[in-house]
Protein backbone atom coordinates (compact mmCIF):
# COMPACT_ATOMS: atom_id res chain seq x y z
CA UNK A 1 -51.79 -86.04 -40.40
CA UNK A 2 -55.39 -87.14 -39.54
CA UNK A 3 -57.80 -84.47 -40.15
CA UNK A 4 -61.69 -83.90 -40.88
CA UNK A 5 -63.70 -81.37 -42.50
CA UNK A 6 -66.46 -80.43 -39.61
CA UNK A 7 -69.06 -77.54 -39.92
CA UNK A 8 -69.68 -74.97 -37.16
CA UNK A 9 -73.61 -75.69 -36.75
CA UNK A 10 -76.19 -73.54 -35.15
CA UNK A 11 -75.76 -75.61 -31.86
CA UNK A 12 -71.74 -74.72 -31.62
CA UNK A 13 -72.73 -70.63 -31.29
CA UNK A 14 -72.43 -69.20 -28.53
CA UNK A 15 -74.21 -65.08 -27.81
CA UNK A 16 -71.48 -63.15 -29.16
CA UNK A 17 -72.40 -65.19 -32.59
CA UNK A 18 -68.62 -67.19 -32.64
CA UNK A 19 -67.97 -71.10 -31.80
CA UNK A 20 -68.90 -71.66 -28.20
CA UNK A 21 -65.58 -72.91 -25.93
CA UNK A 22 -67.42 -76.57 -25.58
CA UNK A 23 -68.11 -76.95 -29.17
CA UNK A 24 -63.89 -77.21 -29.59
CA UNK A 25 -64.03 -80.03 -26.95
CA UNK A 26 -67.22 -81.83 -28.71
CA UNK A 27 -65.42 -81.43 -32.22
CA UNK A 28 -62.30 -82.71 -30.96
CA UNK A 29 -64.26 -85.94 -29.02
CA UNK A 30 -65.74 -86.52 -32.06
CA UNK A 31 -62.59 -86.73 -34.14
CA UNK A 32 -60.85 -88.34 -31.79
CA UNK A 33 -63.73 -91.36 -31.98
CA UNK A 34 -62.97 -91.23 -35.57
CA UNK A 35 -59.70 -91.52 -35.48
CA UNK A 36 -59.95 -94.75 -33.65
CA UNK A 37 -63.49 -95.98 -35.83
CA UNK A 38 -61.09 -95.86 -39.10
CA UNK A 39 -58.24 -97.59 -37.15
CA UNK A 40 -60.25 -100.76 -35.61
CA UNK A 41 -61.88 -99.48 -32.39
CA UNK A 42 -65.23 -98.53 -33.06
CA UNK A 43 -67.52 -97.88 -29.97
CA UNK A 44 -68.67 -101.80 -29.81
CA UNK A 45 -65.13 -103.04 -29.52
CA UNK A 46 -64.70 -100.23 -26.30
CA UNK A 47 -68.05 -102.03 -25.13
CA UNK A 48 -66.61 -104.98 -25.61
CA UNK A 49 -63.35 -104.70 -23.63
CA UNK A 50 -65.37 -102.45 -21.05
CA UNK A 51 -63.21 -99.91 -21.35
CA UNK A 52 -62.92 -95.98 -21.76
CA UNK A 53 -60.48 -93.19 -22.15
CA UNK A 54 -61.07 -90.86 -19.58
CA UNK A 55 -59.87 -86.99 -19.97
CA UNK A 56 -58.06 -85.76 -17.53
CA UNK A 57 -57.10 -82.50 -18.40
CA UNK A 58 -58.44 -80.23 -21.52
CA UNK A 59 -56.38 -76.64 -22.41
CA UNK A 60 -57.79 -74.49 -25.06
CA UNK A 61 -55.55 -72.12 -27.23
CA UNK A 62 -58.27 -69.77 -29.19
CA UNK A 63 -56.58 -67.43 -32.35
CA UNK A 64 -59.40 -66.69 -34.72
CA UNK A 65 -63.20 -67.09 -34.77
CA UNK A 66 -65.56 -69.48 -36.16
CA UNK A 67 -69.08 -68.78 -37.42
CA UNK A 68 -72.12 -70.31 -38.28
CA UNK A 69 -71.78 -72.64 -41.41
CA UNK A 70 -67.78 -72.30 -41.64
CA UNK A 71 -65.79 -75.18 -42.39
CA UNK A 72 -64.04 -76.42 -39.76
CA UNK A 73 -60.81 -78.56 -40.29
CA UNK A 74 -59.74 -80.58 -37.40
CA UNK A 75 -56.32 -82.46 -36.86
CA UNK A 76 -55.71 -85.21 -34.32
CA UNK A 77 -51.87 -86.01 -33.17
CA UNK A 78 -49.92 -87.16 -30.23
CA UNK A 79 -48.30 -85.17 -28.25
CA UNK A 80 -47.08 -87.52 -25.71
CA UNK A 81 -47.40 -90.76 -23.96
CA UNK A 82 -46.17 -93.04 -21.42
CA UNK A 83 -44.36 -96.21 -21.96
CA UNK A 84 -47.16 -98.28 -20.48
CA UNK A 85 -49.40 -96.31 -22.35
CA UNK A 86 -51.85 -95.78 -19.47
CA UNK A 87 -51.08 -91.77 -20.19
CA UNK A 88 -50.88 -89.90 -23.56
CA UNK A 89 -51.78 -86.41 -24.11
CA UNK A 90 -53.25 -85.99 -27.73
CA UNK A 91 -53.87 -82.55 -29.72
CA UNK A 92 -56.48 -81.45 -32.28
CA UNK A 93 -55.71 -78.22 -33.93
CA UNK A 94 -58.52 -76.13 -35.35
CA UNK A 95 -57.62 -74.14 -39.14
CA UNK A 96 -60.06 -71.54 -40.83
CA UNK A 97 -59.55 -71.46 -44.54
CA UNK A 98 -55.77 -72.64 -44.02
CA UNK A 99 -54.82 -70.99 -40.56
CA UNK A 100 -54.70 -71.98 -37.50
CA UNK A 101 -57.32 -70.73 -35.56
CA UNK A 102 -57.46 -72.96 -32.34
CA UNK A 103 -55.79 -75.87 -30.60
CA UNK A 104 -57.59 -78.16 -28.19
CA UNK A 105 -54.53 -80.15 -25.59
CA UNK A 106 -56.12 -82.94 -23.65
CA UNK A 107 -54.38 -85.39 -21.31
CA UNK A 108 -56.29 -88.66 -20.88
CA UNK A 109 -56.21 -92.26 -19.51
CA UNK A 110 -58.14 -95.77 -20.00
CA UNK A 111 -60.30 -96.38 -17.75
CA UNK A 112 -61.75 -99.83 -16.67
CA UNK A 113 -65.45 -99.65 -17.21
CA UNK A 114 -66.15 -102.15 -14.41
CA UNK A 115 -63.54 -100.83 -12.00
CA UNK A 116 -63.68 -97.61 -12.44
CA UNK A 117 -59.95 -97.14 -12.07
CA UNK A 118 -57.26 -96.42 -14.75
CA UNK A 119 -55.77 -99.27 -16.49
CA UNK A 120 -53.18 -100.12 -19.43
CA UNK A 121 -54.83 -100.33 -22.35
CA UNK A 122 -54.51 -103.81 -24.45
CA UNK A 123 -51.85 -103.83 -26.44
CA UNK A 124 -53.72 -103.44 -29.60
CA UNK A 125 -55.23 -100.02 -29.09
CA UNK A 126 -51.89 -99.01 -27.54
CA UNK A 127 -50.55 -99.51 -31.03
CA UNK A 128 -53.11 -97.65 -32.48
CA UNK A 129 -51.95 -94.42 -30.22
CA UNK A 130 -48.45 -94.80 -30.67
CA UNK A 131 -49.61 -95.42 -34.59
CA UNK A 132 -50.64 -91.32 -34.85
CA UNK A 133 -48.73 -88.68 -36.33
CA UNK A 134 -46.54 -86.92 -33.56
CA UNK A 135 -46.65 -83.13 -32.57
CA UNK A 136 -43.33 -81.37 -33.17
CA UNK A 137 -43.73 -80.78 -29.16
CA UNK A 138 -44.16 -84.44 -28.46
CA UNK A 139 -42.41 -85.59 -25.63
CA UNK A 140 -42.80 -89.11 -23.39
CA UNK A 141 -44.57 -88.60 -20.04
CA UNK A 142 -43.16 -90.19 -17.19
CA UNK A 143 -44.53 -93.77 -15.67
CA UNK A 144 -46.48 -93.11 -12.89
């Protein structure tokens, strides 16, 4: 399973002193990006083939709190994708000292930098996706 070892920083609090709800989707961007740096597609190679995955939908589980300074581990898996590839919907799971304490669902697409439409991505990266660790809910989305 990929994961990272983040740290809830004085930016990610929100008033009632706990992890703000954006700082889960800016954690799980960020290890997402990671996830694909260590696996060949660093943010050049995106500039490069002017393209971009796009998020299409984000759902947010929340179980226990984070506070300033805690250690943050952060999984990234697949939960689903189409058989072109031009959908997948990828999770990141959230664990305080060993439990499970959020889980970030995002459905996304590649979108053509130039076009500004969704696109199939090259065959490369789609091998990187299908490459990840699989949820134990994964399931294959439909073709559109």
């Amino acid at each position: 399973m990929y994961e990272k070892i983040l740290t809830a920083g004085w930016g990610d609090m929100d008033f009632n002193a706990h992890m703000r709800n954006t700082a889960y989707l800016d954690k799980s961007v960020d290890v997402r990006f990671m996830y694909f740096v260590e696996n060949g597609f660093p943010m050049s190679e995106f500039i490069r083939l002017k393209i971009g995955p796009v998020v299409m939908k984000d759902e947010i589980e929340y179980f226990k709190e984070f506070h300033l300074l805690d250690a943050v581990k952060v999984t990234y898996s697949l939960a689903g994708i189409s058989n072109d590839g031009s959908r997948a919907r990828v999770r990141n799971e959230f664990f305080k000292n060993g439990k499970l304490a959020a889980r970030v669902t995002s459905t996304l697409g590649w979108l053509d930098l130039n076009e500004r439409k969704l696109i199939f991505p090259p065959e490369k990266l789609l091998a990187v996706m299908r490459g990840m660790d699989k949820t134990e809910d994964y399931q294959v989305i439909p073709d559109k």
